[in-house]
C-alpha atoms as a PDB file:
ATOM      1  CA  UNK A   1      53.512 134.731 112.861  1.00  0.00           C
ATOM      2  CA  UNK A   2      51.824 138.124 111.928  1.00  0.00           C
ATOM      3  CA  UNK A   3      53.007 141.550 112.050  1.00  0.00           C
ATOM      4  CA  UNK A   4      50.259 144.390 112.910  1.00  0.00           C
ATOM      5  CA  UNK A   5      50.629 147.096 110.910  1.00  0.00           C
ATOM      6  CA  UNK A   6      48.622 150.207 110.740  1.00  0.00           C
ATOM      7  CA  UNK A   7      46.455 149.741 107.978  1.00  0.00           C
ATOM      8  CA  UNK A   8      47.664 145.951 106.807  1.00  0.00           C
ATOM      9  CA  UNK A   9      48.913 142.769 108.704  1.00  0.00           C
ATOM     10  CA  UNK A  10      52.479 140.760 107.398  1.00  0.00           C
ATOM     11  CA  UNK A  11      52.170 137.153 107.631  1.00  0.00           C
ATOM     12  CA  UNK A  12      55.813 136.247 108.278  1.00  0.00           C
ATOM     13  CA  UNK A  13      57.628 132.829 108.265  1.00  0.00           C
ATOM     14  CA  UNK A  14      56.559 131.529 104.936  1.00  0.00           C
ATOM     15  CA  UNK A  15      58.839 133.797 103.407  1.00  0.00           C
ATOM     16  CA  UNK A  16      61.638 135.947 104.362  1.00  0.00           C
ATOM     17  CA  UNK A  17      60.523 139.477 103.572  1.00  0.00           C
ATOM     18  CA  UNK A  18      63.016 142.342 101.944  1.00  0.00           C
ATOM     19  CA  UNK A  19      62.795 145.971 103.647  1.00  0.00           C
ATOM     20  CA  UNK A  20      64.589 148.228 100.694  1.00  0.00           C
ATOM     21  CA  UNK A  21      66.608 151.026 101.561  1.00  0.00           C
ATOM     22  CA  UNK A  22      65.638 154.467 100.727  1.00  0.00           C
ATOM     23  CA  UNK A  23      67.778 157.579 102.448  1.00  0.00           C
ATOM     24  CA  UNK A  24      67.149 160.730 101.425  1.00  0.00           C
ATOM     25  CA  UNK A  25      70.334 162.428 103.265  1.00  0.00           C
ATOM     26  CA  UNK A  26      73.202 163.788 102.009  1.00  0.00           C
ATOM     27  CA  UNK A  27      75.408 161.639 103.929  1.00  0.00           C
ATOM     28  CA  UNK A  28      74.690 158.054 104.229  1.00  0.00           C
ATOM     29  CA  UNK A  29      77.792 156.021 104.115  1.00  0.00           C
ATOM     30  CA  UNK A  30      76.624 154.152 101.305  1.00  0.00           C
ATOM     31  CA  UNK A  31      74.311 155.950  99.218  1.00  0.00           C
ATOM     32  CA  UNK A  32      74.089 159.902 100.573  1.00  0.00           C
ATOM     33  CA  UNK A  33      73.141 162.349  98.435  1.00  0.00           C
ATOM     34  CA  UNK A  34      72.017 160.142  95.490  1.00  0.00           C
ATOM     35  CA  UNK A  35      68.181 160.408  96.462  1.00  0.00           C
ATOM     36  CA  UNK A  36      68.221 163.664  98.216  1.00  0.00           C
ATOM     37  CA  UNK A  37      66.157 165.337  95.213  1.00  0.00           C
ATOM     38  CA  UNK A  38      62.314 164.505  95.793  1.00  0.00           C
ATOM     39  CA  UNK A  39      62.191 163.136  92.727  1.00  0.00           C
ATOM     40  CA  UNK A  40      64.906 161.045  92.322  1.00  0.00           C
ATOM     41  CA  UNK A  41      63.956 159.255  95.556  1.00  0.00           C
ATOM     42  CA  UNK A  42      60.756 158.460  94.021  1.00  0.00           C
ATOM     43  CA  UNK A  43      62.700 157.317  90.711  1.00  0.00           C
ATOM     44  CA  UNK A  44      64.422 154.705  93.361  1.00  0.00           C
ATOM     45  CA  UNK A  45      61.324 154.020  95.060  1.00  0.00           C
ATOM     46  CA  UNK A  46      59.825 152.903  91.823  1.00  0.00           C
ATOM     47  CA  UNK A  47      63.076 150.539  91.142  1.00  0.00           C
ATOM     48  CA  UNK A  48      63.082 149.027  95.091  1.00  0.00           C
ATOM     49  CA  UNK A  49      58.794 148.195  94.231  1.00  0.00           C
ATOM     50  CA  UNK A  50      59.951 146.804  90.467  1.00  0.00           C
ATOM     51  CA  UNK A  51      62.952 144.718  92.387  1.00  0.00           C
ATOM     52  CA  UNK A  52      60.453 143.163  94.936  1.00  0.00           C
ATOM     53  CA  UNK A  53      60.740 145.121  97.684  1.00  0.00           C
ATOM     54  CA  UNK A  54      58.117 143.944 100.855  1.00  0.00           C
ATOM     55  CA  UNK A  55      58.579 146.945 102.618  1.00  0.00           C
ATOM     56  CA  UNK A  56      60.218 150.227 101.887  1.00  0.00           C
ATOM     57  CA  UNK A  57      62.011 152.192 104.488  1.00  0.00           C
ATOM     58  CA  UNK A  58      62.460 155.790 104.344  1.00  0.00           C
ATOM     59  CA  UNK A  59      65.697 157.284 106.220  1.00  0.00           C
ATOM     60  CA  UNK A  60      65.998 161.110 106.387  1.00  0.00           C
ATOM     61  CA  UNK A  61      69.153 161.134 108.981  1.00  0.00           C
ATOM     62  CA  UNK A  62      72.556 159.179 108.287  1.00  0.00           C
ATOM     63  CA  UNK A  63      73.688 157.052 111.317  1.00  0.00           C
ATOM     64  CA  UNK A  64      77.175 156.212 109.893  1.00  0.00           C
ATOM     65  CA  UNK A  65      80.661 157.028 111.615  1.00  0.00           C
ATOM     66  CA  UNK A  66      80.458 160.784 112.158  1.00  0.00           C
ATOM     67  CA  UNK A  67      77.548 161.401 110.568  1.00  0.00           C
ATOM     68  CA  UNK A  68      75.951 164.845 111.150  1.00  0.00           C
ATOM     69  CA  UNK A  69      72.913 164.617 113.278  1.00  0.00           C
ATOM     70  CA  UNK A  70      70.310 166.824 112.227  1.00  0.00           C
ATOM     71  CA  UNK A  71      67.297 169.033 113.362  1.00  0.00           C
ATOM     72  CA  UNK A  72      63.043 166.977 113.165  1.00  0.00           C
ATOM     73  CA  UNK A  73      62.709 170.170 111.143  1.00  0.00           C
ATOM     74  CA  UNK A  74      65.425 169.295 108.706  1.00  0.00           C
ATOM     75  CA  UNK A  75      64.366 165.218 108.881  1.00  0.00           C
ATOM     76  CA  UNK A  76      60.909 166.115 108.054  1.00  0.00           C
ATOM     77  CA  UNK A  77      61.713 168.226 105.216  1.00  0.00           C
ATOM     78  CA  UNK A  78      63.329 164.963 103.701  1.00  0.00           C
ATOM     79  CA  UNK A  79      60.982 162.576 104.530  1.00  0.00           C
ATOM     80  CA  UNK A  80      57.563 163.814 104.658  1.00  0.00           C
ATOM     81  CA  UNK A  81      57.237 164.705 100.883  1.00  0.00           C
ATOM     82  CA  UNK A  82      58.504 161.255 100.043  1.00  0.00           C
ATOM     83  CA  UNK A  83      56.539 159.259 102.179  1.00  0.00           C
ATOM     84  CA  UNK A  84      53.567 161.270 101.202  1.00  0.00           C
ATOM     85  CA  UNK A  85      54.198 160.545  96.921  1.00  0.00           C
ATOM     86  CA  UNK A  86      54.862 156.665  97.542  1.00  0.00           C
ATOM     87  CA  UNK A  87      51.880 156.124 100.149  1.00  0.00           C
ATOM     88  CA  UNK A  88      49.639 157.109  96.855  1.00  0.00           C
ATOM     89  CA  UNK A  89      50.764 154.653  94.647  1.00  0.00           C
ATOM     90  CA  UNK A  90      52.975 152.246  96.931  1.00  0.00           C
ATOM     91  CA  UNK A  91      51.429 148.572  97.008  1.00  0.00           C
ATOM     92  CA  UNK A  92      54.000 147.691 100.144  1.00  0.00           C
ATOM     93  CA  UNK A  93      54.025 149.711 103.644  1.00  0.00           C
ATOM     94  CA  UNK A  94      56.074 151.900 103.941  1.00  0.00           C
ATOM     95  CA  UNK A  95      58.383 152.500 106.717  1.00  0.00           C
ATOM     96  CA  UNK A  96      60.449 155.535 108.319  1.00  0.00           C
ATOM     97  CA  UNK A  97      63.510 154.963 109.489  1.00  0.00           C
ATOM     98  CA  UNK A  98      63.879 158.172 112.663  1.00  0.00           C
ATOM     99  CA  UNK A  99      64.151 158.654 116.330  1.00  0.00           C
ATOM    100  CA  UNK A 100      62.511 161.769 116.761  1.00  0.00           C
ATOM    101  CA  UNK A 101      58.604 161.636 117.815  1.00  0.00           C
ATOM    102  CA  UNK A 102      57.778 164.739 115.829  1.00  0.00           C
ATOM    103  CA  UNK A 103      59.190 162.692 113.050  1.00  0.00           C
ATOM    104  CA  UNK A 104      57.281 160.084 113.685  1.00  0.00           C
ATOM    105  CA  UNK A 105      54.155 161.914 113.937  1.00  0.00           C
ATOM    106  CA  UNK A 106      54.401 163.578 110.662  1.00  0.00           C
ATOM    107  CA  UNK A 107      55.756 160.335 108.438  1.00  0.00           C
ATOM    108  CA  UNK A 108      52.345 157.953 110.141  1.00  0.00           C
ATOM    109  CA  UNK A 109      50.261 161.122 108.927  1.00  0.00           C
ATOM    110  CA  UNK A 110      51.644 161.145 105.711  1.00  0.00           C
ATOM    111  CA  UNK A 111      51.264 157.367 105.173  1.00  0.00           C
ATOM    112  CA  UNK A 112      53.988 155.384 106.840  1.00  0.00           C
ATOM    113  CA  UNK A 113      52.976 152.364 108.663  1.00  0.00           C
ATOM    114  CA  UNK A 114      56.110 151.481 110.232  1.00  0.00           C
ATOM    115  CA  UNK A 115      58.552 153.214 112.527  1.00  0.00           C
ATOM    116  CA  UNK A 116      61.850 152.059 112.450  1.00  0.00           C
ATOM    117  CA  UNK A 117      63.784 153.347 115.635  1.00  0.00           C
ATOM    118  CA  UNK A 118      67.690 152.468 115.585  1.00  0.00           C
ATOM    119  CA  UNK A 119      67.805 153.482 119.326  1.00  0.00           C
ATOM    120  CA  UNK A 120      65.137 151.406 120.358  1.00  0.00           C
ATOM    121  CA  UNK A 121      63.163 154.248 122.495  1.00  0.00           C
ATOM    122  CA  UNK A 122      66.123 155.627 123.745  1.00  0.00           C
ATOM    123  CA  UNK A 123      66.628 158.897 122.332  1.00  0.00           C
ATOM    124  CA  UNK A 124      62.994 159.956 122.517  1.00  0.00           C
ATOM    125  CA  UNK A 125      60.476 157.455 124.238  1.00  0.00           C
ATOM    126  CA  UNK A 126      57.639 159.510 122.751  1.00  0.00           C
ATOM    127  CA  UNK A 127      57.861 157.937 119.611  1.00  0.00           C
ATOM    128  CA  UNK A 128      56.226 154.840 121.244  1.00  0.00           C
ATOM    129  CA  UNK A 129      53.236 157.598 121.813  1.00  0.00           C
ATOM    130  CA  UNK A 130      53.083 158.413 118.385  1.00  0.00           C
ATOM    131  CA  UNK A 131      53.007 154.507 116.713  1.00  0.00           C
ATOM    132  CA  UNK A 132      50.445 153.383 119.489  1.00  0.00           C
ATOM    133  CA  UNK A 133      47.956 156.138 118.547  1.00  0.00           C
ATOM    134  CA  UNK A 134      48.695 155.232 114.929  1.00  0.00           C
ATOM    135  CA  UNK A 135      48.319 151.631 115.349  1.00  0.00           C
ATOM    136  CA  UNK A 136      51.329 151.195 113.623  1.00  0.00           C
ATOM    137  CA  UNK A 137      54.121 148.695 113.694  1.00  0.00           C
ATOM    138  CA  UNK A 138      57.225 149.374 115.501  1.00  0.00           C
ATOM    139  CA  UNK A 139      60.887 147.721 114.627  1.00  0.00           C
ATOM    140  CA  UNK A 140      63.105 148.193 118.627  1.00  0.00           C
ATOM    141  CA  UNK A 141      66.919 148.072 117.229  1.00  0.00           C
ATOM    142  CA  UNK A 142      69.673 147.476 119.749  1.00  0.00           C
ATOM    143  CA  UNK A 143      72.316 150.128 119.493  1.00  0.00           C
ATOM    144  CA  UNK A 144      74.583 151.301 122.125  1.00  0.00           C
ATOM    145  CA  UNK A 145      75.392 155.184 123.781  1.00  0.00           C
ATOM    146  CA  UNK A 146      74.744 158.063 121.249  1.00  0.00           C
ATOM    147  CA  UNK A 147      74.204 159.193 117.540  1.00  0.00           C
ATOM    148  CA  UNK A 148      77.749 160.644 118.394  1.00  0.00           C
ATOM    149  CA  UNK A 149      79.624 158.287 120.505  1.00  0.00           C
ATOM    150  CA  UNK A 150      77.700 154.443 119.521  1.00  0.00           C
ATOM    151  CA  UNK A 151      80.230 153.662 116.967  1.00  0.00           C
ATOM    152  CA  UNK A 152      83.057 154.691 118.964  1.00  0.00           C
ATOM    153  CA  UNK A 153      82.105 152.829 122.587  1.00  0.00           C
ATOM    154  CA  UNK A 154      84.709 150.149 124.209  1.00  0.00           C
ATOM    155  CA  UNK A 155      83.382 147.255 123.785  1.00  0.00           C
ATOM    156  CA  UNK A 156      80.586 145.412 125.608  1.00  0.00           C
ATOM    157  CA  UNK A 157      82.187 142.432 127.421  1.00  0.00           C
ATOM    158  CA  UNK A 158      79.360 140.302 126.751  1.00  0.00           C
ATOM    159  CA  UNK A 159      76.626 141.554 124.116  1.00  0.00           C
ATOM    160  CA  UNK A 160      74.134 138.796 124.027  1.00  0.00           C
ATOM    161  CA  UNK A 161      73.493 139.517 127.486  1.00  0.00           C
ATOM    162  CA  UNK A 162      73.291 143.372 126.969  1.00  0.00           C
ATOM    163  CA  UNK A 163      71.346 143.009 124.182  1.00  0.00           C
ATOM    164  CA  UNK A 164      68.995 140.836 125.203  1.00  0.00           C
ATOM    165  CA  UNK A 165      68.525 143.273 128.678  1.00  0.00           C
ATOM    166  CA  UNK A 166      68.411 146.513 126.786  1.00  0.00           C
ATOM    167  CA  UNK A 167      65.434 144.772 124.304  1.00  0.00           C
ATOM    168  CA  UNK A 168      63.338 143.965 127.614  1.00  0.00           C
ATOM    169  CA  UNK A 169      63.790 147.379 128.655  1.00  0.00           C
ATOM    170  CA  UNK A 170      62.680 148.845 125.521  1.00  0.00           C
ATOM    171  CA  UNK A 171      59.622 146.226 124.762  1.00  0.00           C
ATOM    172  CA  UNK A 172      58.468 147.007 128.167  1.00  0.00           C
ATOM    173  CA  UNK A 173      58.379 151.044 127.361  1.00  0.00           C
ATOM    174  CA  UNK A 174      56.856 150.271 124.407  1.00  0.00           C
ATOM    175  CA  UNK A 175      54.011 148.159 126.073  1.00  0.00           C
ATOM    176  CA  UNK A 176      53.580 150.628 128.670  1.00  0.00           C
ATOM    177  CA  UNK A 177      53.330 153.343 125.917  1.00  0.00           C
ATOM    178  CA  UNK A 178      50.385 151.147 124.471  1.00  0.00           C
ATOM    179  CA  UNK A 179      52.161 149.936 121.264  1.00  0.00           C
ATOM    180  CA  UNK A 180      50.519 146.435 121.211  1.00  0.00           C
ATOM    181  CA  UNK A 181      52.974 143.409 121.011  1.00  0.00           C
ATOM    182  CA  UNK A 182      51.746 142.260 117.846  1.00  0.00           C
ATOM    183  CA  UNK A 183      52.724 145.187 116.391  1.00  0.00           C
ATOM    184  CA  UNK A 184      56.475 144.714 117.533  1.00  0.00           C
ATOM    185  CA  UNK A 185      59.704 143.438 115.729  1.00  0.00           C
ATOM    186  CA  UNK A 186      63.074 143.388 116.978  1.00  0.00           C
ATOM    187  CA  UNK A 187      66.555 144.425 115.366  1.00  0.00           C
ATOM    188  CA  UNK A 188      70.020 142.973 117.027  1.00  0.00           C
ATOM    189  CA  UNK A 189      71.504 146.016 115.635  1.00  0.00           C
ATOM    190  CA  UNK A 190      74.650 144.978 113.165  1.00  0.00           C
ATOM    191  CA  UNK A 191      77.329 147.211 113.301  1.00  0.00           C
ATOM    192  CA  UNK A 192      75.869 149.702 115.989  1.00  0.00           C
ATOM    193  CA  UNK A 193      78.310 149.624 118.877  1.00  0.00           C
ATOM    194  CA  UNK A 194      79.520 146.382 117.992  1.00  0.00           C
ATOM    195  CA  UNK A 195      82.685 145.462 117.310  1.00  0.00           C
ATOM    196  CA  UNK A 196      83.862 143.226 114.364  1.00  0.00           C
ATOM    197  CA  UNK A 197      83.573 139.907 116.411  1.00  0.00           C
ATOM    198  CA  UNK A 198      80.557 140.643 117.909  1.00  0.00           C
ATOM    199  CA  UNK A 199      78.912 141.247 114.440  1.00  0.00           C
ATOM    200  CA  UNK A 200      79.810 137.402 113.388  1.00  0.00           C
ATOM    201  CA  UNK A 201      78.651 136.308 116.877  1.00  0.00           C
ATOM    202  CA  UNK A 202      75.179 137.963 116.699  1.00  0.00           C
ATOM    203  CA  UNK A 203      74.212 136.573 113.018  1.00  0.00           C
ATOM    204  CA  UNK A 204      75.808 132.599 114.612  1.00  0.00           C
ATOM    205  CA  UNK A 205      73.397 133.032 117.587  1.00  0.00           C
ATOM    206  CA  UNK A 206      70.393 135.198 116.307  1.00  0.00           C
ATOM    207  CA  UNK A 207      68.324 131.435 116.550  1.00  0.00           C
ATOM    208  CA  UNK A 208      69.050 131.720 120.195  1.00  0.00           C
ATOM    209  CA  UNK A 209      67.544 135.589 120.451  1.00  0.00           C
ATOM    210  CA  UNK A 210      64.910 134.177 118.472  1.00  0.00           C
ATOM    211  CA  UNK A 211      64.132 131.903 121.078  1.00  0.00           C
ATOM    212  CA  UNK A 212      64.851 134.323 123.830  1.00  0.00           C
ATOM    213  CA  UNK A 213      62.067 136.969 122.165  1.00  0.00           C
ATOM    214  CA  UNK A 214      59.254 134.251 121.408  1.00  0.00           C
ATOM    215  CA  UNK A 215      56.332 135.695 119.385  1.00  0.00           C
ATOM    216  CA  UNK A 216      58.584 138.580 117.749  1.00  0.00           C
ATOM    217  CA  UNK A 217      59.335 139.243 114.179  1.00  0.00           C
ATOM    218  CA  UNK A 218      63.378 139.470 113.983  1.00  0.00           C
ATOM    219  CA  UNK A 219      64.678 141.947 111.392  1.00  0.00           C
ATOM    220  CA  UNK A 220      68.472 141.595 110.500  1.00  0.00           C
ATOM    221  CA  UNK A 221      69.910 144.801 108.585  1.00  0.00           C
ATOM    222  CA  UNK A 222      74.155 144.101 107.534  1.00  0.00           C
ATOM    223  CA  UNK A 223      73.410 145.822 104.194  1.00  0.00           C
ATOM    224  CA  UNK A 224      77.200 146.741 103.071  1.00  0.00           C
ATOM    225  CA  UNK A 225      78.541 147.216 106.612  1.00  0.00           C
ATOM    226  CA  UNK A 226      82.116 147.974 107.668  1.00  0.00           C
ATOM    227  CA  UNK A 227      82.072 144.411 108.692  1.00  0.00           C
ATOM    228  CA  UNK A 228      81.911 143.067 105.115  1.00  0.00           C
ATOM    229  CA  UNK A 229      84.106 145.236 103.806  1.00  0.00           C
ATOM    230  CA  UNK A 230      86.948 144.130 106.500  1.00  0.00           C
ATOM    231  CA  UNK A 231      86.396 140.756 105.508  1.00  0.00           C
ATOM    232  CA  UNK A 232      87.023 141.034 101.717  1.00  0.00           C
ATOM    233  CA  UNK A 233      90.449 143.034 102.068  1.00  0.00           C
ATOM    234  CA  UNK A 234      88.532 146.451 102.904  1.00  0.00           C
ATOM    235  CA  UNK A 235      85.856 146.774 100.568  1.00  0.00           C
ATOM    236  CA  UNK A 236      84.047 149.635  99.935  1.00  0.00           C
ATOM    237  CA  UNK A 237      80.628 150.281 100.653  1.00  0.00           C
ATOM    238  CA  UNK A 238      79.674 149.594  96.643  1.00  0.00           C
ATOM    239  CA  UNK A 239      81.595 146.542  96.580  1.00  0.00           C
ATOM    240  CA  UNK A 240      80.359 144.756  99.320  1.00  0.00           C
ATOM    241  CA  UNK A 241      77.113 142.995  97.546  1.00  0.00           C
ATOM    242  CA  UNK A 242      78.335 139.185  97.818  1.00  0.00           C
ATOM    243  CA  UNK A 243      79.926 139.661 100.638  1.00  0.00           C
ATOM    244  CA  UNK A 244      75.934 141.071 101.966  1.00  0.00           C
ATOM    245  CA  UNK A 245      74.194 138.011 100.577  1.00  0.00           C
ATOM    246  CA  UNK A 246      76.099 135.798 102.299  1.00  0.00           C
ATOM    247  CA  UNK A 247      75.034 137.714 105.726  1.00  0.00           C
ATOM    248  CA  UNK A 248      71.482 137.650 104.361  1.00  0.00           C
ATOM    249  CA  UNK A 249      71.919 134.237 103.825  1.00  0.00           C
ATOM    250  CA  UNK A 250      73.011 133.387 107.226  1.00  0.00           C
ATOM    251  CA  UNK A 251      70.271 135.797 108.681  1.00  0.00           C
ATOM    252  CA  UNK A 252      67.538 133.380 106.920  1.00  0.00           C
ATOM    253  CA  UNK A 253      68.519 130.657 108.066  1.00  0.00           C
ATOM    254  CA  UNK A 254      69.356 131.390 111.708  1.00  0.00           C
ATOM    255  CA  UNK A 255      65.769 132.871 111.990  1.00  0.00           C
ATOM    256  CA  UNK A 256      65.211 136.273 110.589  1.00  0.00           C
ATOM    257  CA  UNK A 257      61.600 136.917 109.358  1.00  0.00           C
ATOM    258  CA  UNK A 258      63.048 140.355 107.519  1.00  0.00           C
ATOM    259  CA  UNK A 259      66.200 141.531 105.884  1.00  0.00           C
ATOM    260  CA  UNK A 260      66.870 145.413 105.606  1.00  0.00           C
ATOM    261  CA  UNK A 261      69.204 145.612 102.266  1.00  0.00           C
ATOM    262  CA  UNK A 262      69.997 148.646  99.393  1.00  0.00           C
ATOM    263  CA  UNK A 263      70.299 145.512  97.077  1.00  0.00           C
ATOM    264  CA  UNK A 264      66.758 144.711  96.732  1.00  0.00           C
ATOM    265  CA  UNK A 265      66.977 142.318  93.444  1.00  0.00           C
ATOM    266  CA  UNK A 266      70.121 140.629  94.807  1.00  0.00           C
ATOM    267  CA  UNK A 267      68.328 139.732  98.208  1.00  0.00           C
ATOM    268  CA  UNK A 268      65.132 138.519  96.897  1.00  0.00           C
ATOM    269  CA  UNK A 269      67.074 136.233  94.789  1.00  0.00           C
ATOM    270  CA  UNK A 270      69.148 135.166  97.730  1.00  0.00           C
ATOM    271  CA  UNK A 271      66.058 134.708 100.315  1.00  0.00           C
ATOM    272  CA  UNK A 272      64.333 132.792  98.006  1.00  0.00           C
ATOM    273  CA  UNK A 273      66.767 130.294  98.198  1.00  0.00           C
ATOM    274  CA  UNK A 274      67.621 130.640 101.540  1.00  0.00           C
ATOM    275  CA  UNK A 275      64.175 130.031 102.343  1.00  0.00           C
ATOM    276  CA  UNK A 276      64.530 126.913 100.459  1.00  0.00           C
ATOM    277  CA  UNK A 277      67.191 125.627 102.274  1.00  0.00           C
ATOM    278  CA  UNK A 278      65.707 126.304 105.837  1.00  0.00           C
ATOM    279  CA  UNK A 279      62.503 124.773 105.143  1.00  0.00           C
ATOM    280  CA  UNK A 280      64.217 121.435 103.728  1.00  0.00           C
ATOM    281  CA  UNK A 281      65.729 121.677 106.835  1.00  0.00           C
ATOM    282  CA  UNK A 282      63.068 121.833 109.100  1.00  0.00           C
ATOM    283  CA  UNK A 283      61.078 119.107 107.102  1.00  0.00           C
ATOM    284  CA  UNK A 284      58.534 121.671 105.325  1.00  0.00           C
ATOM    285  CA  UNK A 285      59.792 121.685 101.828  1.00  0.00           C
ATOM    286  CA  UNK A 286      58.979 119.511  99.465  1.00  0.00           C
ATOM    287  CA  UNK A 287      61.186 118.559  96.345  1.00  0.00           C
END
């Protein structure tokens, strides 16, 4: 399987490939404020590169629990002088992590390859318009309602089916946008109007979305989730890492081509053997 990129193409299913986290907010739930300074987010762009990072991807809004939604001029302002240092020197693509088609715009013409929308076209179906002129790659994540209500929503009596609806819907706007297929992967959306049971259900059955989305790079992101952290006696955030591999592990071998983590080293490690393990499996390793 390949994934068309705007100036490279990812050959996917030999390996499982790492996106690193980058935000440069003040107020991600996990890391906020800690890369904010242009430099300093370069200074971890250099460590995510030196950990093994495939991909890295560049988030200038926070999408946690009442999180602060913020202007495209604001966004921009955060991720545009970024992007445009680590496209120089950056060996992997890099990736933006927005909504916002203006956003978009500016992070493809200063060197991003990827756009990474959480909403899946929702918010702003532009942003298709801006990655097919690019030629870029495009990552469609399931999420439910608004930046303001989606981690608040009842819950959805049967999200496999919604899931899998709301991705046709959004693949189809895409297409009609012109954003080829190849260029196309697919996010189930951990954690974004989910609730804790639905979490566990969608890593058990993402084999069966993989079938139901033939063709289509999955990319699985449960990087230090609330989820975790209820399952080890409320965690927080920075104590969360095992409890992450062992999603990442059940990611690999349920059929995600890329993992989205803030642990870079710790996931490369854990792919690797992951990716082991599924091959034996499937009769393609070798021992």
């Amino acid at each position: 399987m390949e994934w068309k990129l705007a100036r490279r193409t990812l050959v996917l299913g030999e390996r499982t490939l790492v996106m690193g986290v980058l935000n440069v907010t003040p107020d991600s739930f996990s890391d906020g404020g800690r890369f904010l300074d242009v430099d300093e987010a370069l200074r971890r762009g250099a460590e995510l590169l030196a950990e093994g990072a495939d991909i890295i991807d560049v988030g200038g809004e926070s999408t946690r629990p009442g999180g602060e939604t913020v202007t495209a001029e604001e966004e921009l302002e955060r991720v545009v002088p970024v992007i445009e240092r680590l496209a120089q020197s950056s060996p992997v693509p890099i990736s933006v992590d927005t909504t916002k088609a203006a956003v978009a715009r500016a992070a493809l013409a200063a060197g991003a390859e990827i756009v990474n929308d959480i909403s899946a076209l929702r918010f702003d179906y532009h942003v298709a318009d801006e990655v097919a002129r690019a030629r870029a790659g495009l990552v469609l994540m399931h999420s439910r309602g608004t930046p303001g209500t989606l981690h608040r929503l009842p819950p959805a009596p049967d999200i496999f089916s919604e899931l899998t609806l709301s991705l046709r819907r959004s693949l189809h706007m895409a297409e009609r946008c012109g954003v080829a297929r190849e260029a196309i992967a697919l996010d189930p959306g951990i954690g974004f109007g989910k609730t804790f049971e639905q979490n566990l259900l969608l890593l058990a059955r993402l084999d069966e979305l993989a079938q139901s989305f033939p063709g289509f790079p999955l990319l699985v992101g449960t990087s230090r989730k609330s989820f975790i952290g209820r399952l080890l006696d409320d965690a927080p955030p920075e104590a969360r890492l095992h409890g992450t591999m062992a999603t990442v592990t059940a990611a690999v071998l349920h059929g995600a081509h890329i993992v989205r983590v803030h642990d870079v080293r710790a996931a490369v490690e854990t792919v690797r053997v992951a990716d082991a393990i599924r091959q034996a499996q499937s009769g393609s390793g070798s021992i």
